[in-house]
C-alpha atoms as a PDB file:
ATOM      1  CA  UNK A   1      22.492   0.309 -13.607  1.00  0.00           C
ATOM      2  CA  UNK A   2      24.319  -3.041 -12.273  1.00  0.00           C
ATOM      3  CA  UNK A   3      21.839  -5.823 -12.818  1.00  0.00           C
ATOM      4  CA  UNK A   4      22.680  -8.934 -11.855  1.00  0.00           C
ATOM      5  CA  UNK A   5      22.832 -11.347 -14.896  1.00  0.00           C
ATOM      6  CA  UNK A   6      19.866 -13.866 -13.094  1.00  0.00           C
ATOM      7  CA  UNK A   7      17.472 -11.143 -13.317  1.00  0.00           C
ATOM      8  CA  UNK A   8      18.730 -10.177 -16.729  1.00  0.00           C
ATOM      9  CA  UNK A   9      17.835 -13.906 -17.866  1.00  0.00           C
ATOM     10  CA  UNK A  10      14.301 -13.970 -15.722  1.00  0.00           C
ATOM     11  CA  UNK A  11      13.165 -10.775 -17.055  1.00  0.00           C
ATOM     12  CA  UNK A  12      14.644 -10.529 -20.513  1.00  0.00           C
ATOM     13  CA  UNK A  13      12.235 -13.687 -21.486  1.00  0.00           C
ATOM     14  CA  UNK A  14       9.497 -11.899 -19.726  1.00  0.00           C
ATOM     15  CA  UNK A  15       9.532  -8.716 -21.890  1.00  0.00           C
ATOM     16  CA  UNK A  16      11.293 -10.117 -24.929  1.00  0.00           C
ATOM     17  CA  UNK A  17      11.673  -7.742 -27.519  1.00  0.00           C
ATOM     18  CA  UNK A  18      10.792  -4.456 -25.229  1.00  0.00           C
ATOM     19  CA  UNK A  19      13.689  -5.675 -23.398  1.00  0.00           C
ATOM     20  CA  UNK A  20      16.096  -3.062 -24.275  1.00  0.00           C
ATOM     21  CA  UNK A  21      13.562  -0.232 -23.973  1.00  0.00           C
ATOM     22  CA  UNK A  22      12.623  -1.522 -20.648  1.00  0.00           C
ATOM     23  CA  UNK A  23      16.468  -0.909 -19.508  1.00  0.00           C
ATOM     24  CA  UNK A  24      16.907   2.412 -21.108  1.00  0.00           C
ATOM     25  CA  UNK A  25      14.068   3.553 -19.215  1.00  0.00           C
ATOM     26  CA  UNK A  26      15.520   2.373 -15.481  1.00  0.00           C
ATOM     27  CA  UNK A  27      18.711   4.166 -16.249  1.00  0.00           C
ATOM     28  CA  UNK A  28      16.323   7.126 -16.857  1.00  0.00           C
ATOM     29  CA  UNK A  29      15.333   9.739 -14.606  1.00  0.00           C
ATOM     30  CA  UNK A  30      12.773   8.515 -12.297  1.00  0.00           C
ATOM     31  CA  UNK A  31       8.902  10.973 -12.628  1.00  0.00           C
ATOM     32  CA  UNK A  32       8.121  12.568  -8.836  1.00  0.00           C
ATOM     33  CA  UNK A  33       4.096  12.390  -8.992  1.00  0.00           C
ATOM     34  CA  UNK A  34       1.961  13.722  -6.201  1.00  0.00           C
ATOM     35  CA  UNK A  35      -2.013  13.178  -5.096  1.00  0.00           C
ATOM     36  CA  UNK A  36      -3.745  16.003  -3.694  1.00  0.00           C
ATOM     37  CA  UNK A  37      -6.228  16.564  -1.145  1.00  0.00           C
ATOM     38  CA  UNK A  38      -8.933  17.510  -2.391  1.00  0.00           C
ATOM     39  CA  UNK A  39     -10.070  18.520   1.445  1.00  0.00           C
ATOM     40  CA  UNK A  40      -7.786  21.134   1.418  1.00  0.00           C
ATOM     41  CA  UNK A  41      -6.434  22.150  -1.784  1.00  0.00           C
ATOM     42  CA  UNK A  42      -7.409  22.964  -5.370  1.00  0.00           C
ATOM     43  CA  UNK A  43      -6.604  21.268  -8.205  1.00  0.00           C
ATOM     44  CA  UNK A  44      -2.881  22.425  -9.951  1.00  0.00           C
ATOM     45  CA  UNK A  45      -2.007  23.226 -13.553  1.00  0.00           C
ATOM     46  CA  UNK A  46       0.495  20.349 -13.395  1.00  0.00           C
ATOM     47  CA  UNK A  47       0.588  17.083 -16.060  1.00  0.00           C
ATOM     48  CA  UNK A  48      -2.064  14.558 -14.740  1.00  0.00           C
ATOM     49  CA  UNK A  49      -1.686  10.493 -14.134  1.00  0.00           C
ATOM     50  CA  UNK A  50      -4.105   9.430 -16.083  1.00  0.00           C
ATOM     51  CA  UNK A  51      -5.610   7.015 -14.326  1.00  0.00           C
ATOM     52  CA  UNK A  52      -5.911   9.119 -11.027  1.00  0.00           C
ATOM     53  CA  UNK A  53      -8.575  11.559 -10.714  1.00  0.00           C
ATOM     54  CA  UNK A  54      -6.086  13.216  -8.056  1.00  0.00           C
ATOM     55  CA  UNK A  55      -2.824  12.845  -9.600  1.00  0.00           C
ATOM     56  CA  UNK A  56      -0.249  14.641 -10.823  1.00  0.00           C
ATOM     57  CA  UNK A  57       3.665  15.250 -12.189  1.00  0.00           C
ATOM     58  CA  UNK A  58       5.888  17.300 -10.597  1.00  0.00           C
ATOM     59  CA  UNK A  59       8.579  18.572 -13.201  1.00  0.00           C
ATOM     60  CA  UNK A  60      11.131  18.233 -10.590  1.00  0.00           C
ATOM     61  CA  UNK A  61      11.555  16.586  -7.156  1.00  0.00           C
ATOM     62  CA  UNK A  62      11.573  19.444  -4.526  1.00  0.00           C
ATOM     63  CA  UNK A  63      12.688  19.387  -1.175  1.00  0.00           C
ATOM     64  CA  UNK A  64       9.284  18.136   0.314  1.00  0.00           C
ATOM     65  CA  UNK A  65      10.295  18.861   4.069  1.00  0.00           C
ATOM     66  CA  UNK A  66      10.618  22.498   3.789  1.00  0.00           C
ATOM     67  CA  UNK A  67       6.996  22.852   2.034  1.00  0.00           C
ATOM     68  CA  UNK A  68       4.172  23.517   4.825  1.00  0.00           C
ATOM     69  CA  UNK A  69       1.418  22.344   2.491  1.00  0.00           C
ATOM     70  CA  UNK A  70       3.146  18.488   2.846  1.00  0.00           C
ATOM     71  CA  UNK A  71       3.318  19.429   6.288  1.00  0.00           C
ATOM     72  CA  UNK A  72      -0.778  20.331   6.365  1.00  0.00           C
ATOM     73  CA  UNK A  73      -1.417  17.457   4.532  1.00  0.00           C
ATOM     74  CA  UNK A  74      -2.738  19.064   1.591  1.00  0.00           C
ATOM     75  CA  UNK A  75      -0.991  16.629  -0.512  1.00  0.00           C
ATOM     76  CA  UNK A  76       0.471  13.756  -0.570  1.00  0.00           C
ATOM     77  CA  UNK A  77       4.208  12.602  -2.575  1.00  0.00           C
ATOM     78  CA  UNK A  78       3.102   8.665  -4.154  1.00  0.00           C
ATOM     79  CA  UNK A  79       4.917   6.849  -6.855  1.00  0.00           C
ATOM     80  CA  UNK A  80       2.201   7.035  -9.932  1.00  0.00           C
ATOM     81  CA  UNK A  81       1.930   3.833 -11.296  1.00  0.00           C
ATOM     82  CA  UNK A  82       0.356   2.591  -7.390  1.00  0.00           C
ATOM     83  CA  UNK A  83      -2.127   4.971  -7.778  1.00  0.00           C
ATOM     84  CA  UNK A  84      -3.630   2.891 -10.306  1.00  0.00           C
ATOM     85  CA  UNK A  85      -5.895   1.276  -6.824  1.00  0.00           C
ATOM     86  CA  UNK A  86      -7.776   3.911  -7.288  1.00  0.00           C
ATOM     87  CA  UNK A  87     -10.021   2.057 -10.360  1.00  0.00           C
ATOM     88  CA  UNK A  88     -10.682  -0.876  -8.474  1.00  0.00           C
ATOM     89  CA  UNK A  89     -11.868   0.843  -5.704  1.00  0.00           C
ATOM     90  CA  UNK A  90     -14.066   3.739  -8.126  1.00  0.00           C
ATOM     91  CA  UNK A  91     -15.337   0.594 -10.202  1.00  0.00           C
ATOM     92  CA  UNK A  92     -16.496  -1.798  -7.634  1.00  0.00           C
ATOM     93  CA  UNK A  93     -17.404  -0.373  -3.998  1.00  0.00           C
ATOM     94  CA  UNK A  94     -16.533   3.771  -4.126  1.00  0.00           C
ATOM     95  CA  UNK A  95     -20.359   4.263  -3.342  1.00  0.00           C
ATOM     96  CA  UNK A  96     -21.159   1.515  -0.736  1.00  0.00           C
ATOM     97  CA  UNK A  97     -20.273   1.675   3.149  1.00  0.00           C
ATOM     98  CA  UNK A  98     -18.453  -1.143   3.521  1.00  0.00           C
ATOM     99  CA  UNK A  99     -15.119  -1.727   5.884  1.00  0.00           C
ATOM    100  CA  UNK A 100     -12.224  -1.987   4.523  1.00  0.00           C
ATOM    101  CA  UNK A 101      -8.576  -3.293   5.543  1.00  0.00           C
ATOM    102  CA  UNK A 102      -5.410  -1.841   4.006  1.00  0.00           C
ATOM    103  CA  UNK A 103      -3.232  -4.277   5.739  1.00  0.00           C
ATOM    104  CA  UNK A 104      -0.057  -3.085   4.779  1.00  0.00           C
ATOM    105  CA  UNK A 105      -0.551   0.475   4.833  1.00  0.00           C
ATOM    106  CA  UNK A 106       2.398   2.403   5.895  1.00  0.00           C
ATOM    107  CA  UNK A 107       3.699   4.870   4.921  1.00  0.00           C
ATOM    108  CA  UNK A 108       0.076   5.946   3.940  1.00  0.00           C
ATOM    109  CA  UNK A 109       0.347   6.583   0.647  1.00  0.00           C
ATOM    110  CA  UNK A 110      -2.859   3.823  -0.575  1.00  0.00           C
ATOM    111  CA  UNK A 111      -4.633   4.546   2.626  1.00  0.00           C
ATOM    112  CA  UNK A 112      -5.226   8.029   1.981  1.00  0.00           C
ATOM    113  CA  UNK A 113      -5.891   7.319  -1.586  1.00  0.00           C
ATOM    114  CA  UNK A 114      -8.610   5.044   0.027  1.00  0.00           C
ATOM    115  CA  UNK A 115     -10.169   7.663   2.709  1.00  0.00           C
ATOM    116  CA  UNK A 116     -10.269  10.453  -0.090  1.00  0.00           C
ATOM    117  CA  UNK A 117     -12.906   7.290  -2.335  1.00  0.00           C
ATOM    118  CA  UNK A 118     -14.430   5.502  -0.013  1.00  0.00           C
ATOM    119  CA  UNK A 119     -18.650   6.386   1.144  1.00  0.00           C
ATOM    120  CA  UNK A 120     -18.875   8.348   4.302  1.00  0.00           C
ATOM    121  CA  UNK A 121     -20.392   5.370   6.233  1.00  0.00           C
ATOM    122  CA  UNK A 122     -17.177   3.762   5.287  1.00  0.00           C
ATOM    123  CA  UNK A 123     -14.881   2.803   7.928  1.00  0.00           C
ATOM    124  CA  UNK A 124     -11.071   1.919   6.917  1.00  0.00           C
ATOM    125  CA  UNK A 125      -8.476  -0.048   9.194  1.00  0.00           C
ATOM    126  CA  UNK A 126      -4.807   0.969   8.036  1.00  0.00           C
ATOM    127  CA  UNK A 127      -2.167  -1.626   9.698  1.00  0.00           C
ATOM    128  CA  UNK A 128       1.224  -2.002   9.778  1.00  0.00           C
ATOM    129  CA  UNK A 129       3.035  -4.834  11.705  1.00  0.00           C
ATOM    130  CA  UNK A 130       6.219  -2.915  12.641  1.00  0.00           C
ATOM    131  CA  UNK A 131       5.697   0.129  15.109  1.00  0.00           C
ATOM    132  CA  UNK A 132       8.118   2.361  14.294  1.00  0.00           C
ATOM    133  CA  UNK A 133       6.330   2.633  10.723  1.00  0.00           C
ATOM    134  CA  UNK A 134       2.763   2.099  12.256  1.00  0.00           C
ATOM    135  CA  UNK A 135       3.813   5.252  13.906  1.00  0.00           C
ATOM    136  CA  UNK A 136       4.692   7.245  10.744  1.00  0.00           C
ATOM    137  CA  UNK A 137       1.470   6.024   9.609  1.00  0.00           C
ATOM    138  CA  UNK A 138      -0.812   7.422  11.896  1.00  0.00           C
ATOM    139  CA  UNK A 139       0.681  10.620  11.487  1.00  0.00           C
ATOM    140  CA  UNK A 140       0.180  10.727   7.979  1.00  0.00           C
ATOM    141  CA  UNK A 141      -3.385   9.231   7.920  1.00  0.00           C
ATOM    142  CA  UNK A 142      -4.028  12.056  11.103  1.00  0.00           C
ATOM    143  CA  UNK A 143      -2.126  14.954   8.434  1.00  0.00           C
ATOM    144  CA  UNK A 144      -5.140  13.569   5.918  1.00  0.00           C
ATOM    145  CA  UNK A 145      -7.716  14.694   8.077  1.00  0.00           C
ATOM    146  CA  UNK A 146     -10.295  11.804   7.295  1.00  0.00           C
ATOM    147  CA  UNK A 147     -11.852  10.616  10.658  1.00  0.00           C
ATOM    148  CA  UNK A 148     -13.541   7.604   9.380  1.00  0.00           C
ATOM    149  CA  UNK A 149      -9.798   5.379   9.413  1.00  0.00           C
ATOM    150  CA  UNK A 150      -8.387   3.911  12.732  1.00  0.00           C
ATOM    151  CA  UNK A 151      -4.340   2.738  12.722  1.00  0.00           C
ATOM    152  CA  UNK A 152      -3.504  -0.671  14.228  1.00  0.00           C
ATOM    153  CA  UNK A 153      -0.187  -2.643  14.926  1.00  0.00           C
ATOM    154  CA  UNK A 154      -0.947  -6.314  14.567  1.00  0.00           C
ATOM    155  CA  UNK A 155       0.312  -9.644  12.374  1.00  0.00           C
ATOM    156  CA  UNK A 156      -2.003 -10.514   9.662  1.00  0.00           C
ATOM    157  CA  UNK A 157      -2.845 -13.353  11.663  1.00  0.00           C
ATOM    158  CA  UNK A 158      -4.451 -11.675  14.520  1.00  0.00           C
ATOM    159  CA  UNK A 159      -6.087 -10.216  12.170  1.00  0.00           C
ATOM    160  CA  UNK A 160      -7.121 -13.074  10.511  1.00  0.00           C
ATOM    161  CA  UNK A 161      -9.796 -13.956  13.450  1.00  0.00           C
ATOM    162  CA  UNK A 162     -12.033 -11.604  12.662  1.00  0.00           C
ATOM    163  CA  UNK A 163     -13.877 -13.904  10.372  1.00  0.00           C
ATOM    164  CA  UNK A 164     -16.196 -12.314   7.194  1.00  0.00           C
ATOM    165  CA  UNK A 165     -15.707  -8.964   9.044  1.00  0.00           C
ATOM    166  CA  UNK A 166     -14.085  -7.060   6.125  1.00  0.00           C
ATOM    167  CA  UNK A 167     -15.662  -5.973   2.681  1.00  0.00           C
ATOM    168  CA  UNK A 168     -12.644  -5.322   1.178  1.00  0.00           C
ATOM    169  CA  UNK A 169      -8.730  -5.802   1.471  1.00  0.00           C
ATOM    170  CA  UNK A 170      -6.128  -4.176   0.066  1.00  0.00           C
ATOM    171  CA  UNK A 171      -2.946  -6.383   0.355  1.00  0.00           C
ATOM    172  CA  UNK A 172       0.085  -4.440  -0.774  1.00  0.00           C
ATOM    173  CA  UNK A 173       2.372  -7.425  -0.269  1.00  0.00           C
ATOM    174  CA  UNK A 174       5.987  -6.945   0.777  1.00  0.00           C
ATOM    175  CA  UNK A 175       8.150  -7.941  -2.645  1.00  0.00           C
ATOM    176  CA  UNK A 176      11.590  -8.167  -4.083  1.00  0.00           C
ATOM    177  CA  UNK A 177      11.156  -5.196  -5.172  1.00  0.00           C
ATOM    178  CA  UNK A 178      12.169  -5.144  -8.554  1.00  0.00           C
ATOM    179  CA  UNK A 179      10.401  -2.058  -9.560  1.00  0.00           C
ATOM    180  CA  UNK A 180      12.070  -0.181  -7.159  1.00  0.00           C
ATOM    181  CA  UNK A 181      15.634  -0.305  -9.131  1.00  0.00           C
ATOM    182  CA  UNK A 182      15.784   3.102 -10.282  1.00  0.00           C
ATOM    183  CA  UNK A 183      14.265   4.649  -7.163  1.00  0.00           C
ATOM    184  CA  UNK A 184      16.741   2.453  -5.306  1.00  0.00           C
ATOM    185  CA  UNK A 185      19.758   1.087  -6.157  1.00  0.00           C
ATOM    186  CA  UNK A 186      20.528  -0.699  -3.361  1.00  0.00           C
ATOM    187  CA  UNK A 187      17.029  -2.842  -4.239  1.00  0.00           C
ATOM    188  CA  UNK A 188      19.431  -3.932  -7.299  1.00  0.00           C
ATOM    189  CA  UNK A 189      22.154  -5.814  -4.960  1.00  0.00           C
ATOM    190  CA  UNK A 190      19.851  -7.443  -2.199  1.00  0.00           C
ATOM    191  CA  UNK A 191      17.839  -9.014  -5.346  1.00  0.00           C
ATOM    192  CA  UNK A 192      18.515 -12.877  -5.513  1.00  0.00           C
ATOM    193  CA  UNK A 193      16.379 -15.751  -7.010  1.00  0.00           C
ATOM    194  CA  UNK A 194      16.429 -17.363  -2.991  1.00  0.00           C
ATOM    195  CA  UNK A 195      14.705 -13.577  -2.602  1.00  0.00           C
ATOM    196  CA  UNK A 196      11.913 -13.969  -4.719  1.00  0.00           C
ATOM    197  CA  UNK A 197      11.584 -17.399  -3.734  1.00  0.00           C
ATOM    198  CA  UNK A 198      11.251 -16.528   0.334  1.00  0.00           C
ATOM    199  CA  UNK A 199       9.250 -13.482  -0.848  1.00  0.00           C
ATOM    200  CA  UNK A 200       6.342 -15.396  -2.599  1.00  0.00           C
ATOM    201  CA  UNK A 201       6.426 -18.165   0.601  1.00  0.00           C
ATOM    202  CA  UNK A 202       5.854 -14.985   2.874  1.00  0.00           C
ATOM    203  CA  UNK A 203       2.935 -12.938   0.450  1.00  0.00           C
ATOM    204  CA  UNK A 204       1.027 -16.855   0.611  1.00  0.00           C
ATOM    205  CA  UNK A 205       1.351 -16.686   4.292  1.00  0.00           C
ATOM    206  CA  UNK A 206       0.112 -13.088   5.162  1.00  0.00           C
ATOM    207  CA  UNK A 207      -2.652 -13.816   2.774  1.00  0.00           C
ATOM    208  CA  UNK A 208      -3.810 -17.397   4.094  1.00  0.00           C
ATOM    209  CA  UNK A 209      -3.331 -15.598   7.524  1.00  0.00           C
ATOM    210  CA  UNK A 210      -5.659 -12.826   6.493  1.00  0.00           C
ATOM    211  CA  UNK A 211      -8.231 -14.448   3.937  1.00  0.00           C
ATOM    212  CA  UNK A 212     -10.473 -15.275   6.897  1.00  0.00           C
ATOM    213  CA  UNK A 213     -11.230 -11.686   7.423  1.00  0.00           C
ATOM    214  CA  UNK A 214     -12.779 -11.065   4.306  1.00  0.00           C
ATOM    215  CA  UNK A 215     -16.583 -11.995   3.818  1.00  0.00           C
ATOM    216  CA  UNK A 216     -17.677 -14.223   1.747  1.00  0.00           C
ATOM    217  CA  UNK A 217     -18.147 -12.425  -1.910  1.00  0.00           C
ATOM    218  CA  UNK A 218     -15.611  -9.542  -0.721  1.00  0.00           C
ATOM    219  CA  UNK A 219     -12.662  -8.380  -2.859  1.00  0.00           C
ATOM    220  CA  UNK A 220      -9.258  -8.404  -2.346  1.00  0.00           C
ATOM    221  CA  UNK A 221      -7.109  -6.369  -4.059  1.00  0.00           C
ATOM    222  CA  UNK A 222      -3.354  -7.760  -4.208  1.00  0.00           C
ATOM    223  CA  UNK A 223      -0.256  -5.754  -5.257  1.00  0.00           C
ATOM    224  CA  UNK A 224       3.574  -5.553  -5.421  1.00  0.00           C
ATOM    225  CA  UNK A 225       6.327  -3.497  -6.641  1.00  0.00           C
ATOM    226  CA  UNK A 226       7.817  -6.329  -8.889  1.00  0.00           C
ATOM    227  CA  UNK A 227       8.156  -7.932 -12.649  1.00  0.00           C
ATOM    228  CA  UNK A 228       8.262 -11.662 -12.115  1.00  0.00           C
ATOM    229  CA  UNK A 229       5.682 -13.722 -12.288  1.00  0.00           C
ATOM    230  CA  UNK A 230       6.438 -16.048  -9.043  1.00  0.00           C
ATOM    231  CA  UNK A 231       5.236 -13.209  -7.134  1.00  0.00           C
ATOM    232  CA  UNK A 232       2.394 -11.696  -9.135  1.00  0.00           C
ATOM    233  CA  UNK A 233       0.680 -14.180 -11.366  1.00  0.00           C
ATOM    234  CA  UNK A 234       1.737 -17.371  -9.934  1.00  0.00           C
ATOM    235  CA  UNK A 235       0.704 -16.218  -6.405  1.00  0.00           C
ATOM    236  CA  UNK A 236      -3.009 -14.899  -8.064  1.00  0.00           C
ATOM    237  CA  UNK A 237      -3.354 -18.242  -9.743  1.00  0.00           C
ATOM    238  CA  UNK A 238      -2.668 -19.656  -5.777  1.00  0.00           C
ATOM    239  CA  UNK A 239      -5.119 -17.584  -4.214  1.00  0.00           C
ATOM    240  CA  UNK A 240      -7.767 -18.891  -6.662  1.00  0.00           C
ATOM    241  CA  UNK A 241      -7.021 -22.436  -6.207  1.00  0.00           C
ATOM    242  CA  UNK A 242      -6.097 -22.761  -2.655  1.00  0.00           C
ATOM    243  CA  UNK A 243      -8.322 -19.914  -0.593  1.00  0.00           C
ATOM    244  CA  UNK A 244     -10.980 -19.735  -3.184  1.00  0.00           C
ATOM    245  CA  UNK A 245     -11.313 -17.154  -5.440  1.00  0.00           C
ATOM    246  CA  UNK A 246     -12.024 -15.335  -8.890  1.00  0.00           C
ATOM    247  CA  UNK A 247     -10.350 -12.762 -10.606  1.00  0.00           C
ATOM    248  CA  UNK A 248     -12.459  -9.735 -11.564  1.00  0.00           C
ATOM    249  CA  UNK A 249     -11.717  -7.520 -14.629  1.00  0.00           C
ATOM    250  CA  UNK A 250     -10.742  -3.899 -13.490  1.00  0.00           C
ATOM    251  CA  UNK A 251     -11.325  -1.404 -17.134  1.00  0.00           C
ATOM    252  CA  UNK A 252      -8.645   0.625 -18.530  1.00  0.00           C
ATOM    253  CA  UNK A 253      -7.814   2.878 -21.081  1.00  0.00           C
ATOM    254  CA  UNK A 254      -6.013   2.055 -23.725  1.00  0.00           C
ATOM    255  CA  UNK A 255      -3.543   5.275 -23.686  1.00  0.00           C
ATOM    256  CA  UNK A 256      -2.733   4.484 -20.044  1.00  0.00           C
ATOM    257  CA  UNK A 257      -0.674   1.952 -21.762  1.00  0.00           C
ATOM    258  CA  UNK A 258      -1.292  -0.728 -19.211  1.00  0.00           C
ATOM    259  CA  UNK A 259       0.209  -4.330 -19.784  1.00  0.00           C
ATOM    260  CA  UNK A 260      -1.372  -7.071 -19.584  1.00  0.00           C
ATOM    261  CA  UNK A 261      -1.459 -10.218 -17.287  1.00  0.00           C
ATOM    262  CA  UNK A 262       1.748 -12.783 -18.597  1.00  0.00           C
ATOM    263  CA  UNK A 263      -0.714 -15.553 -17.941  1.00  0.00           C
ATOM    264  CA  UNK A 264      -3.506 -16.384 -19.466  1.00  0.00           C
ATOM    265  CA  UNK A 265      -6.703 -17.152 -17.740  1.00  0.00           C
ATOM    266  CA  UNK A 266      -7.307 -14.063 -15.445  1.00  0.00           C
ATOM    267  CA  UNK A 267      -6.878 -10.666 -16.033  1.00  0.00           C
ATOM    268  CA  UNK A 268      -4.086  -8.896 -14.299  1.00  0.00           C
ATOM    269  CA  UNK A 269      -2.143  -4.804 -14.630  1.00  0.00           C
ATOM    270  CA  UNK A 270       1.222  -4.673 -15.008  1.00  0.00           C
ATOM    271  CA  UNK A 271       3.054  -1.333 -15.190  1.00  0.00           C
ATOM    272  CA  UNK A 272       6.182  -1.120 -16.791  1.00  0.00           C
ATOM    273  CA  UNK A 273       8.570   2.101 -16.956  1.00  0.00           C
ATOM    274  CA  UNK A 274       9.654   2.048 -20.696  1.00  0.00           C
ATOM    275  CA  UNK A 275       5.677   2.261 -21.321  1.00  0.00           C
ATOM    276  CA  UNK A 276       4.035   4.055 -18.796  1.00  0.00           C
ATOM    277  CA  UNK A 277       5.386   7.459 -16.270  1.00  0.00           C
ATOM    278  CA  UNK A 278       5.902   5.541 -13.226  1.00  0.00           C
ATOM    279  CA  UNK A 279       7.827   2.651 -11.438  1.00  0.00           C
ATOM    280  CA  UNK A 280       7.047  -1.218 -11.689  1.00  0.00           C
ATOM    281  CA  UNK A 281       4.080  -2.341 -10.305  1.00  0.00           C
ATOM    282  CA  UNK A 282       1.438  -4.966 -10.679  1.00  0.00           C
ATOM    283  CA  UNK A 283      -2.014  -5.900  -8.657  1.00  0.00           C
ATOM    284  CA  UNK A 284      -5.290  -7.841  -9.237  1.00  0.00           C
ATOM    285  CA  UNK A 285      -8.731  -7.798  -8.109  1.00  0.00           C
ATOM    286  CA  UNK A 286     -10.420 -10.790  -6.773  1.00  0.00           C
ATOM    287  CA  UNK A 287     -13.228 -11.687  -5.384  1.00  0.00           C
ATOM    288  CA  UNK A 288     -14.113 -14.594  -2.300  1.00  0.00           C
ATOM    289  CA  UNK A 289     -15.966 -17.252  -3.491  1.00  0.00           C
ATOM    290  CA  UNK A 290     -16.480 -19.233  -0.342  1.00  0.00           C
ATOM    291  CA  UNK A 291     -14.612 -20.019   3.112  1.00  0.00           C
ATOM    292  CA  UNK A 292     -13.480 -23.678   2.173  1.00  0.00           C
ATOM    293  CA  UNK A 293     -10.148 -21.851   1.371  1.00  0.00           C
ATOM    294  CA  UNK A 294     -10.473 -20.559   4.881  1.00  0.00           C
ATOM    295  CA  UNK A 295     -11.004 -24.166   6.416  1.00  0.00           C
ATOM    296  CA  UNK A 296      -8.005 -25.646   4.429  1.00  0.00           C
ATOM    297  CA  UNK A 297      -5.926 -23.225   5.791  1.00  0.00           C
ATOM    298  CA  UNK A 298      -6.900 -24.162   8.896  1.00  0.00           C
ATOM    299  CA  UNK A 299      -6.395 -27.916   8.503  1.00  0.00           C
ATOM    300  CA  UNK A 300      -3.073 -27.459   6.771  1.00  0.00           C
ATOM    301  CA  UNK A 301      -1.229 -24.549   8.531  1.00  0.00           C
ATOM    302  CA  UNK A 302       1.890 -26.663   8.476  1.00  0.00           C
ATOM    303  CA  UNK A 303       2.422 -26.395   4.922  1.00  0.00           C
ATOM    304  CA  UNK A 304       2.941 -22.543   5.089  1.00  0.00           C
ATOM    305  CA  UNK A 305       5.451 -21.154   7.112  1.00  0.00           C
ATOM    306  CA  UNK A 306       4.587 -19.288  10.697  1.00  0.00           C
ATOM    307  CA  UNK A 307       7.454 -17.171  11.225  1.00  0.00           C
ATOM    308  CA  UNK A 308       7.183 -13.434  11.839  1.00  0.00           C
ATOM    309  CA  UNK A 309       9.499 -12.221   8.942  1.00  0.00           C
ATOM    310  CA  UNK A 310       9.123  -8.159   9.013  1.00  0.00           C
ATOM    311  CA  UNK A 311       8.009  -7.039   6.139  1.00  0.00           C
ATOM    312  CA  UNK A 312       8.510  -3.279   4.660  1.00  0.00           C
ATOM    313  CA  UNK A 313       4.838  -2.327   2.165  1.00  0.00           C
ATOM    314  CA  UNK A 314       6.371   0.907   0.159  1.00  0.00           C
ATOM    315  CA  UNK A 315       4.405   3.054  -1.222  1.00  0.00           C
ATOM    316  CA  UNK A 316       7.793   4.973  -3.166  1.00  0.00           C
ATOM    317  CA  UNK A 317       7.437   7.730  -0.769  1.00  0.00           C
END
């Protein structure tokens, strides 16, 4: 794999000495890893994610269009280390009826993860801001079969006026997309430091934009598909001190082999693919302390940049 040698510098001091198992293991094979429906199939004699009460391995990547069963809905194809959602949500709010926002949701991948967790009194809004993908989308989330989740088209920001209406949001922010190398190698030669830098200025906009949604004392659960910390601990660390907010632990195993946050303060999950089956990711949980955040953002919108970028939330479909 051609990596460009500013990446090689960023991340090589990130992972220091796992370094060289880290790149052995993105010019590896990359896992295919399904969730079920447990609607409308059994469970398989397949390997398990471990930290998935739905997930599994495929032994080989199959021709997914040609199966009825995708088709039906009866299960759906999700990169394994995103998955990982799933404790936040089983940990914190799996039994309460609360409304939740996945606000980047397409392809669907998260937002059925959500539907098959969430109480029946539940309701969950799955967005996407472009329409060709909101439309992909709805057909997957309709394929699900979980009547409880409406699709909508709309910026973060229109969203952002419905003030303390949502219990929980589930920001799977669009990235550089460094974990996506060895799914896709042309992620490796649109990667630039100017990337990561306009990515992070557009994951603080959509979430001042959207922070004014969430109730006071709701969670927010942010993500990416990246390694550096600009995007991922930096921007945690921004939420907290800007909008208002603390991080909340989220328990795991130690055989999942889960890495830790690469700042110290707040706890953080980090998947890497030299130490766990699945791609790069990373996400936190954290929790709305109060709407001064809210207010600032308000007062201040000039500071954070208003254009409409479109933005692409993958769930490694």
């Amino acid at each position: 794999m051609d990596l460009s040698s500013d990446f090689i510098t960023r991340t090589k001091a990130l992972l220091g000495e796992e370094w060289d198992a880290f790149v052995q293991a993105l010019n590896s094979q990359s896992p295919t890893s399904i969730r079920i429906n447990n609607h409308k199939t059994e469970k398989p004699l397949l390997d398990r994610v471990l930290w998935s009460q739905s997930g599994y391995y495929l032994p080989q990547r199959p021709s997914f269009t040609f199966d009825p069963l995708f088709h039906a809905g009866c299960y759906y194809v999700q990169e394994a280390s995103s998955m990982f959602i799933e404790q936040a949500f089983r940990q914190y709010i799996a039994e309460d009826d609360v409304r939740i926002l996945d606000l980047c949701a397409a392809p669907g991948g998260k937002s059925t993860l959500i539907a098959d967790i969430m109480g029946e009194g539940s309701l969950l809004i799955s967005n996407e801001v472009i329409r060709t993908r909101a439309n992909i989308l709805a057909e997957n989330i309709t394929k699900w079969g979980n009547p409880n989740t409406v699709v909508t088209n709309n910026d973060p920001q229109h969203i952002g006026k419905l003030e303390g209406f949502f219990d929980f949001i589930l920001v799977d922010a669009p990235c550089s997309g460094e974990g996506m190398f060895r799914k896709d190698e042309g992620a490796t030669s649109e990667w630039s430091i100017d990337n990561v830098k306009l990515c992070k200025e557009r994951q603080q906009r959509i979430l001042a934009d959207i922070w004014p949604a969430l109730k006071t004392d709701g969670l927010l659960l942010y993500s990416t598909c990246t390694y550096n910390v600009d995007e991922n601990e930096d921007n945690v660390q921004w939420i907290c001190e800007e909008l208002g907010a603390e991080v909340l632990p989220i328990e795991v195993k130690e055989e999942w082999e889960v890495s830790p946050s690469l700042r110290d303060g707040f706890p953080a999950y980090r998947f890497f693919p030299h130490k766990t089956k699945g791609e790069g990711f990373f996400c936190a949980l954290l929790r709305k302390t109060s709407d001064e955040g809210s207010l600032k953002r308000r007062k201040d919108k000039e500071k954070i940049s208003k254009s409409i970028i479109p933005f692409d939330c993958k769930d490694y479909v």
